[in-house]
C-alpha atoms as a PDB file:
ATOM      1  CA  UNK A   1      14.742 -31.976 -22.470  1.00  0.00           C
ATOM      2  CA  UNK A   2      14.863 -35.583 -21.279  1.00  0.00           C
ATOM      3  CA  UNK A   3      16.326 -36.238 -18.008  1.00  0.00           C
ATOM      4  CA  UNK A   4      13.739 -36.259 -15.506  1.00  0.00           C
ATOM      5  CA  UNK A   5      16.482 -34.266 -12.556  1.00  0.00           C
ATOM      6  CA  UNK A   6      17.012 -31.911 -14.759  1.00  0.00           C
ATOM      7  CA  UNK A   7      13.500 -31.036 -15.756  1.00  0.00           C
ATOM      8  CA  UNK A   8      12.850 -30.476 -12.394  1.00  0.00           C
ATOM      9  CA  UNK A   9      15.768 -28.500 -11.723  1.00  0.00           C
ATOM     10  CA  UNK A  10      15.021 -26.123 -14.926  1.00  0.00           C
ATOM     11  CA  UNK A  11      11.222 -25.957 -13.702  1.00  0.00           C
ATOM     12  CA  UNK A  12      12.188 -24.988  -9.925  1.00  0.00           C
ATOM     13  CA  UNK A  13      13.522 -21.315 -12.047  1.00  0.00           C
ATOM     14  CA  UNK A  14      10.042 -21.689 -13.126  1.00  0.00           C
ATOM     15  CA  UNK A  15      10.459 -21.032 -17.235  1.00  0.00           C
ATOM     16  CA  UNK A  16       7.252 -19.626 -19.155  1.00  0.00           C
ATOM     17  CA  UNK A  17       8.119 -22.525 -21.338  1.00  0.00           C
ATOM     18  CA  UNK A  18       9.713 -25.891 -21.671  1.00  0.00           C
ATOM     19  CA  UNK A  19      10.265 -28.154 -24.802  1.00  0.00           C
ATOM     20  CA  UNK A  20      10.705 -31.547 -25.611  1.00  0.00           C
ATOM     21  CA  UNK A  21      11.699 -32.430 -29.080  1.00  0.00           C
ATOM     22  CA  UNK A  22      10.272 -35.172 -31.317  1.00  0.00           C
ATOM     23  CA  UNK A  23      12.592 -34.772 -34.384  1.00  0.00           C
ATOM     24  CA  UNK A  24      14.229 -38.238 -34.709  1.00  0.00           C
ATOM     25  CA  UNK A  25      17.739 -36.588 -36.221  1.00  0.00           C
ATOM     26  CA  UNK A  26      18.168 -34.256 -33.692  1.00  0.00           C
ATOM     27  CA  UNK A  27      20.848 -34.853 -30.825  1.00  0.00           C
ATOM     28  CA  UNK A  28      17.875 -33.926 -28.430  1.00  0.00           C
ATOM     29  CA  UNK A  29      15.399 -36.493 -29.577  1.00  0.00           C
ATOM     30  CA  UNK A  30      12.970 -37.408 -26.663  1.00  0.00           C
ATOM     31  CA  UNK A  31      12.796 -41.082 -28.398  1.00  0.00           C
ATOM     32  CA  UNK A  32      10.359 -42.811 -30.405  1.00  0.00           C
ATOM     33  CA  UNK A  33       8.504 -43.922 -27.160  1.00  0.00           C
ATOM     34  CA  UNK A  34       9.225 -41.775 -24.225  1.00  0.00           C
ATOM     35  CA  UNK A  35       8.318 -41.802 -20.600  1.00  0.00           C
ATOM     36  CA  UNK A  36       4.810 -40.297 -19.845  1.00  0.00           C
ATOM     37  CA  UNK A  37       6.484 -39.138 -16.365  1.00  0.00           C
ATOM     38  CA  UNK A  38       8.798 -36.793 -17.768  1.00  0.00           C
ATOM     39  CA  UNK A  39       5.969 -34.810 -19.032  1.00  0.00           C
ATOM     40  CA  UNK A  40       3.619 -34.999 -15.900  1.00  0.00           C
ATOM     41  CA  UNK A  41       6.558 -33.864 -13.686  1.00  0.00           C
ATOM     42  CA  UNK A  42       6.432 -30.654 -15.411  1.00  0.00           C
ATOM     43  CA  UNK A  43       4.262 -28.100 -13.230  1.00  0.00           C
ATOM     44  CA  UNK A  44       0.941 -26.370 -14.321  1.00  0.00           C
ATOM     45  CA  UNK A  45       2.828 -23.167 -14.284  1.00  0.00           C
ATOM     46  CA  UNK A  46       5.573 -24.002 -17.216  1.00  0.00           C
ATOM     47  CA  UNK A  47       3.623 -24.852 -20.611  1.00  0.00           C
ATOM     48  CA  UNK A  48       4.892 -27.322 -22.322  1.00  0.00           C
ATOM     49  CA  UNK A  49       6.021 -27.387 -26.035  1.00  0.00           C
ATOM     50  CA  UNK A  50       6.417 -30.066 -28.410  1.00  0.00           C
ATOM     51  CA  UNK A  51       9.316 -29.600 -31.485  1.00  0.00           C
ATOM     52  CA  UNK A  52       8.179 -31.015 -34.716  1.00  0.00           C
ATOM     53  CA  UNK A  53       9.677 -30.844 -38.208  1.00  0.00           C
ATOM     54  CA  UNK A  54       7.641 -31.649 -41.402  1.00  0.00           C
ATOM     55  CA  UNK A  55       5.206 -34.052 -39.462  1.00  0.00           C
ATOM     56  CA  UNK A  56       2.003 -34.621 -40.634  1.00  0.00           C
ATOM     57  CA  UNK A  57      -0.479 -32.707 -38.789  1.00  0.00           C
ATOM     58  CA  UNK A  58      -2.308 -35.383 -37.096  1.00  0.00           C
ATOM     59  CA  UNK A  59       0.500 -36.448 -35.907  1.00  0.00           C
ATOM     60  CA  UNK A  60       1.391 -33.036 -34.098  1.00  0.00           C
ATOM     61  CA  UNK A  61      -1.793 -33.441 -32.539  1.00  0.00           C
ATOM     62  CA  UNK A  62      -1.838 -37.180 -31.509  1.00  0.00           C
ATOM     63  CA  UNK A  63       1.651 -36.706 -29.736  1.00  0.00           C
ATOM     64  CA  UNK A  64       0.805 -33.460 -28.078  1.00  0.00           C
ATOM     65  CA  UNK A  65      -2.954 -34.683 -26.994  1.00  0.00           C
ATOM     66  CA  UNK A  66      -0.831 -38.006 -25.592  1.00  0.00           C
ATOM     67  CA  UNK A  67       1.849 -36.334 -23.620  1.00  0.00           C
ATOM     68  CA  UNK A  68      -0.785 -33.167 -22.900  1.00  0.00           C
ATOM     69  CA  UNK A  69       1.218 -30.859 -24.527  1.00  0.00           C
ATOM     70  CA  UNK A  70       0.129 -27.230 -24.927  1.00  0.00           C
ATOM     71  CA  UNK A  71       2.211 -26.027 -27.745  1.00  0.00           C
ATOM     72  CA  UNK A  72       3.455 -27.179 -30.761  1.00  0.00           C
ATOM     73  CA  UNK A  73       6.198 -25.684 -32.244  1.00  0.00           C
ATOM     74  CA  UNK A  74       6.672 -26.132 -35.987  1.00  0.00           C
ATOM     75  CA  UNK A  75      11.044 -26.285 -37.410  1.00  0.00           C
ATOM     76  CA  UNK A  76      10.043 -27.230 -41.214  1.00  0.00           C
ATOM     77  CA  UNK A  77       8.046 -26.298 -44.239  1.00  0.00           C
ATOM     78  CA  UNK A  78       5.363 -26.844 -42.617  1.00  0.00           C
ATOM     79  CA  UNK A  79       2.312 -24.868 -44.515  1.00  0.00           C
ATOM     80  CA  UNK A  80      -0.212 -22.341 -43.089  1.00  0.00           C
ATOM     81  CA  UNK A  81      -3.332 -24.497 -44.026  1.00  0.00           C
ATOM     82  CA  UNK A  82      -1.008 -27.242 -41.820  1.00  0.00           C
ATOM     83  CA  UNK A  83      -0.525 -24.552 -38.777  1.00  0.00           C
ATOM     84  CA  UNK A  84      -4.232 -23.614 -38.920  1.00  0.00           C
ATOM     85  CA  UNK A  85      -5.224 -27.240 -38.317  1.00  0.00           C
ATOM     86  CA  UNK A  86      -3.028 -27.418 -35.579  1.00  0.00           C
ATOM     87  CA  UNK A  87      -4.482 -24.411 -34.365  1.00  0.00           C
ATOM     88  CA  UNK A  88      -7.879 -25.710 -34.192  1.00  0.00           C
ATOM     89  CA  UNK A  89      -7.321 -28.824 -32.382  1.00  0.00           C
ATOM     90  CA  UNK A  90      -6.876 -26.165 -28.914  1.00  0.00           C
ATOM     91  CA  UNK A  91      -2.901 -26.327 -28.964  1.00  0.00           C
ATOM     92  CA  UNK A  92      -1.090 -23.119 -30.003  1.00  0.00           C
ATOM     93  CA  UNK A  93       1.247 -22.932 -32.619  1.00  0.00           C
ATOM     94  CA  UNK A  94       4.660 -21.202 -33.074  1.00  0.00           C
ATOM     95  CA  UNK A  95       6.121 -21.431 -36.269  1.00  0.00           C
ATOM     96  CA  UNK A  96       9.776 -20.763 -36.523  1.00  0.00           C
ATOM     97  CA  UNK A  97      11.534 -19.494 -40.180  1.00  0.00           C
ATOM     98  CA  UNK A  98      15.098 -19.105 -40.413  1.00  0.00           C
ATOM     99  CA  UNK A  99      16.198 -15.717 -40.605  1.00  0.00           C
ATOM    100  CA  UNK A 100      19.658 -14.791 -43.023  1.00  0.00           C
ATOM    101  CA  UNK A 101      20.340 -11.190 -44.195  1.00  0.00           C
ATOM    102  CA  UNK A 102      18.081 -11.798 -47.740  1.00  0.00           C
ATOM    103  CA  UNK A 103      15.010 -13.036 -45.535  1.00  0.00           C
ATOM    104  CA  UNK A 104      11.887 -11.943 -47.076  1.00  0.00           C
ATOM    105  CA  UNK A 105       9.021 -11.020 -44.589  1.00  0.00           C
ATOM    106  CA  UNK A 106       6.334 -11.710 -47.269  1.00  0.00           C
ATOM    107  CA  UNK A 107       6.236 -15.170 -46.569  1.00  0.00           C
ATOM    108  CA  UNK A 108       4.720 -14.725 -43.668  1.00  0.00           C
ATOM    109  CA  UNK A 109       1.566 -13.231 -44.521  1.00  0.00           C
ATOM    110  CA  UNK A 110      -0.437 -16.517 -45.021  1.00  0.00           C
ATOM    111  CA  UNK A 111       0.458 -17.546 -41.340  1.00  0.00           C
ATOM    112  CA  UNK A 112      -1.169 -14.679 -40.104  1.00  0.00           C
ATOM    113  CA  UNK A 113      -4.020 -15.976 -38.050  1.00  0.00           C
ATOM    114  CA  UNK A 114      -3.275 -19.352 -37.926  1.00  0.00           C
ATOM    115  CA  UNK A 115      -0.202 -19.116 -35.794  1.00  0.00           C
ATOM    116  CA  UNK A 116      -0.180 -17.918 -32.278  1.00  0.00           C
ATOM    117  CA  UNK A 117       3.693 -16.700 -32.321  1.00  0.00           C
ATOM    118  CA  UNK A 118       6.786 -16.720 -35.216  1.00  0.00           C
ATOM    119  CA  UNK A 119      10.004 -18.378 -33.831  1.00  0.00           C
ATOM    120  CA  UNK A 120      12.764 -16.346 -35.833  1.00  0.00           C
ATOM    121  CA  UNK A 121      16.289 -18.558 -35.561  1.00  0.00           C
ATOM    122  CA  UNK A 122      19.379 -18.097 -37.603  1.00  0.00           C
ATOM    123  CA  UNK A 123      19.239 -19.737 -40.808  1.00  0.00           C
ATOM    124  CA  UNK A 124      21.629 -22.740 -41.433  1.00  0.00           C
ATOM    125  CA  UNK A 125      21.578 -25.672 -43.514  1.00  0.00           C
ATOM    126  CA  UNK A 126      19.458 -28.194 -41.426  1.00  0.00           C
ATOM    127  CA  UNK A 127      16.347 -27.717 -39.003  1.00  0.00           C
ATOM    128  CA  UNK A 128      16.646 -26.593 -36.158  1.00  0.00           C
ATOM    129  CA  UNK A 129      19.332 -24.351 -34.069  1.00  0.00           C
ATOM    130  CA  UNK A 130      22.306 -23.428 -35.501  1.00  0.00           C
ATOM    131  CA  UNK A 131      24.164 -22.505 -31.755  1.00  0.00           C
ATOM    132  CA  UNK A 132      24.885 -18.790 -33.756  1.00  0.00           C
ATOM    133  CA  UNK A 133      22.944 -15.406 -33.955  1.00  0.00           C
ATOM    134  CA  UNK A 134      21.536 -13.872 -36.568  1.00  0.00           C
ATOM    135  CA  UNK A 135      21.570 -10.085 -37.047  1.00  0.00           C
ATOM    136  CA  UNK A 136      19.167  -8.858 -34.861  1.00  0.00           C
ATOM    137  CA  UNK A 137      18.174  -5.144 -36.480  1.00  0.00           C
ATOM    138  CA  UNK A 138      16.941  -7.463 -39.702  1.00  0.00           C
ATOM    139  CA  UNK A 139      13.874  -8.072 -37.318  1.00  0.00           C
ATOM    140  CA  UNK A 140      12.954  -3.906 -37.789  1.00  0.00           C
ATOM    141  CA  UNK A 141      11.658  -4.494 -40.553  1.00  0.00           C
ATOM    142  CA  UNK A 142       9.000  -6.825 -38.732  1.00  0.00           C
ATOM    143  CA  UNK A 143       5.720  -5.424 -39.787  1.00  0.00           C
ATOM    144  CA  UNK A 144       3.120  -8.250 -38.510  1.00  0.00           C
ATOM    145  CA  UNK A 145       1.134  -8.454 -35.664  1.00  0.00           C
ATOM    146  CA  UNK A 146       2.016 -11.774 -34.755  1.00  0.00           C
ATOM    147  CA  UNK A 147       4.395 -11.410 -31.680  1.00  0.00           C
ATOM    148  CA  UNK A 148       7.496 -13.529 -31.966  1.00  0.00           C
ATOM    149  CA  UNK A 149      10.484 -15.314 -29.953  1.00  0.00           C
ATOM    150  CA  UNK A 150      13.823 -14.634 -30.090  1.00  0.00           C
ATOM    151  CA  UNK A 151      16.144 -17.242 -30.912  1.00  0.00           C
ATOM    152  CA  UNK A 152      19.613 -18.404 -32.163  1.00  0.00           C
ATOM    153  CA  UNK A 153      22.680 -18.602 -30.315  1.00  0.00           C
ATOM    154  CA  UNK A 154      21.800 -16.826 -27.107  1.00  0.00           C
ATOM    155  CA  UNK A 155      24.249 -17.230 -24.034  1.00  0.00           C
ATOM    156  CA  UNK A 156      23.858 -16.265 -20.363  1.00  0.00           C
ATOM    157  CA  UNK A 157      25.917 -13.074 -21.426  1.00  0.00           C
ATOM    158  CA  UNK A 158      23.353 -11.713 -24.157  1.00  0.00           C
ATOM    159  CA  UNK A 159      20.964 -10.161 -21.576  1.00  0.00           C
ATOM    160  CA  UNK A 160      21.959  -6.497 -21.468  1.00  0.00           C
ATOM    161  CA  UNK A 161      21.938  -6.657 -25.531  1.00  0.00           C
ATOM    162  CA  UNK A 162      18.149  -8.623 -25.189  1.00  0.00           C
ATOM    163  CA  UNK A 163      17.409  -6.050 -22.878  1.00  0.00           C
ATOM    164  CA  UNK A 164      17.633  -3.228 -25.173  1.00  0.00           C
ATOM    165  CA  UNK A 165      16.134  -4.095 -28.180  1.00  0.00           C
ATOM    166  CA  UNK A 166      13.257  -2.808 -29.217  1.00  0.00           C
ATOM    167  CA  UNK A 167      10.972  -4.529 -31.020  1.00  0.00           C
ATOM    168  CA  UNK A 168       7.514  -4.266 -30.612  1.00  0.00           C
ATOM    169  CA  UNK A 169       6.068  -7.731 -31.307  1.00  0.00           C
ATOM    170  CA  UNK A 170       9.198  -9.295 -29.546  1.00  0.00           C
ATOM    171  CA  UNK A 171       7.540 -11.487 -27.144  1.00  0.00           C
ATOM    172  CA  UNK A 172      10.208 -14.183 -25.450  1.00  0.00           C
ATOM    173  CA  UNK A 173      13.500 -15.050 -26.008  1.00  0.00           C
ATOM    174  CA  UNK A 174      14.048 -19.137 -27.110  1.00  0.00           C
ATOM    175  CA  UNK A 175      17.315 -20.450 -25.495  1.00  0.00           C
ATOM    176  CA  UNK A 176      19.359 -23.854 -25.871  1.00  0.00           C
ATOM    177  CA  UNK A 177      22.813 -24.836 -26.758  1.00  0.00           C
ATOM    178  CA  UNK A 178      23.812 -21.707 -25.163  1.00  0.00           C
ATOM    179  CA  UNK A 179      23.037 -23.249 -21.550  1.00  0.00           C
ATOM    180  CA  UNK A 180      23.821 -26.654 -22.335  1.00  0.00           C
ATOM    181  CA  UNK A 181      26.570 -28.872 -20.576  1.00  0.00           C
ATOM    182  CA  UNK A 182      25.904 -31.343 -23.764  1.00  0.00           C
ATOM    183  CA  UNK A 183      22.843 -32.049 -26.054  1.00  0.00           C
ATOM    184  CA  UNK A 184      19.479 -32.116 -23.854  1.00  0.00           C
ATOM    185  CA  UNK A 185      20.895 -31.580 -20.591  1.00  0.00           C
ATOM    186  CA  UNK A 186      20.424 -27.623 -19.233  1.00  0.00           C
ATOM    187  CA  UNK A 187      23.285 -25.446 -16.683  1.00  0.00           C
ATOM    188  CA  UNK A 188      20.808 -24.985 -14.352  1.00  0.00           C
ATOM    189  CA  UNK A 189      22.466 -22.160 -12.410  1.00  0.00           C
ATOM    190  CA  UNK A 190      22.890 -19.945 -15.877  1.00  0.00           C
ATOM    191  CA  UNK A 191      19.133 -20.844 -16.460  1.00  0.00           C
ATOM    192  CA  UNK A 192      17.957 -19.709 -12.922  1.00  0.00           C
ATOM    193  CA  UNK A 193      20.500 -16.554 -13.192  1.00  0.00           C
ATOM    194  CA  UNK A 194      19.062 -16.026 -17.356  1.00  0.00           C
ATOM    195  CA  UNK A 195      15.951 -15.842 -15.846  1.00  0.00           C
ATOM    196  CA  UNK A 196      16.066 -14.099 -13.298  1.00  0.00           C
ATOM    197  CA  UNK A 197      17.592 -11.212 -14.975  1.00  0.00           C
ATOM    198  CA  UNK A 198      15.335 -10.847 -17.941  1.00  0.00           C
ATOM    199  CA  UNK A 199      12.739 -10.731 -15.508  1.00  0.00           C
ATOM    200  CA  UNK A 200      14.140  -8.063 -13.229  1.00  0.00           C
END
């Protein structure tokens, strides 16, 4: 997000999360040099995530130490030694892997540890969301005891189906283009009403 009324609109529903995404080729790019305010608006109560794809990890750290970020979430190849130095700076780290019906769950064993949370998306050809779901019942065979988010496609009108799965580790649901009037800029009504009825 990067329109300082509608950060504060999204915030008043008071999200667990909120991110801001430093990938230059994505349509949601915060920009090269973004406002310090539109972070520090943000209440204590929302944690704030920065989205990174294949940058170095001193980078991760610089940008999220400048803006006082809390998370950094992690869209590329991004190694476990990579996560793990993340991890020790103080910022947790949620590592998303794109899920299709061949995805193989043994790739995540080095990550155990040095992540905080998996980010499982549906898999397409560049980083990032896709605006589609995956199949769901692939995440059964989720073993680890990392918890995870939920993302991929979701709309306002997924919540009975989020509602019922059950997955152990499942921790949050991630949602984005699903709520979007265009690229960056959030419904806030279905937001507020999203919310409200995951949490009831």
């Amino acid at each position: 997000m990067r329109d300082p009324g509608n950060i504060d609109a999204i915030c008043a529903s008071d999200p667990d999360y909120i991110g801001f995404i430093f990938y230059p080729k994505s349509k949601r790019f915060v920009g090269n040099t973004p406002d310090a305010a539109i972070f520090s608006r943000v209440p204590d109560s929302v944690r704030k995530v920065g989205v990174f794809v294949n940058e170095k990890p001193e980078t991760v750290m610089e940008i999220c130490h400048k803006y006082k970020l809390e998370v950094a979430q992690l869209h590329g190849s991004e190694t476990a030694t990579d996560c793990m130095a993340i991890k020790k700076s103080g910022l947790k780290v949620f590592k998303a892997f794109s899920v299709g019906n061949d995805f193989n769950f043994d790739q995540l064993n080095p990550f155990q540890g040095n992540v905080d949370y998996f980010l499982f998306d549906t898999k397409g050809k560049l980083p990032g969301g896709t605006g589609e779901k995956f199949n769901w019942q692939i995440l059964k065979n989720y073993r680890l005891d990392t918890p995870f988010f939920l993302s991929g496609g979701i709309k306002p009108n997924d919540c009975p189906d989020l509602l019922s799965l059950d997955f152990n580790r499942l921790f949050a649901v991630d949602i984005n283009s699903g709520f979007e009037t265009e690229p960056g800029f959030k419904e806030v009504v279905k937001v507020a009403e999203f919310i409200e009825k995951m949490r009831n």
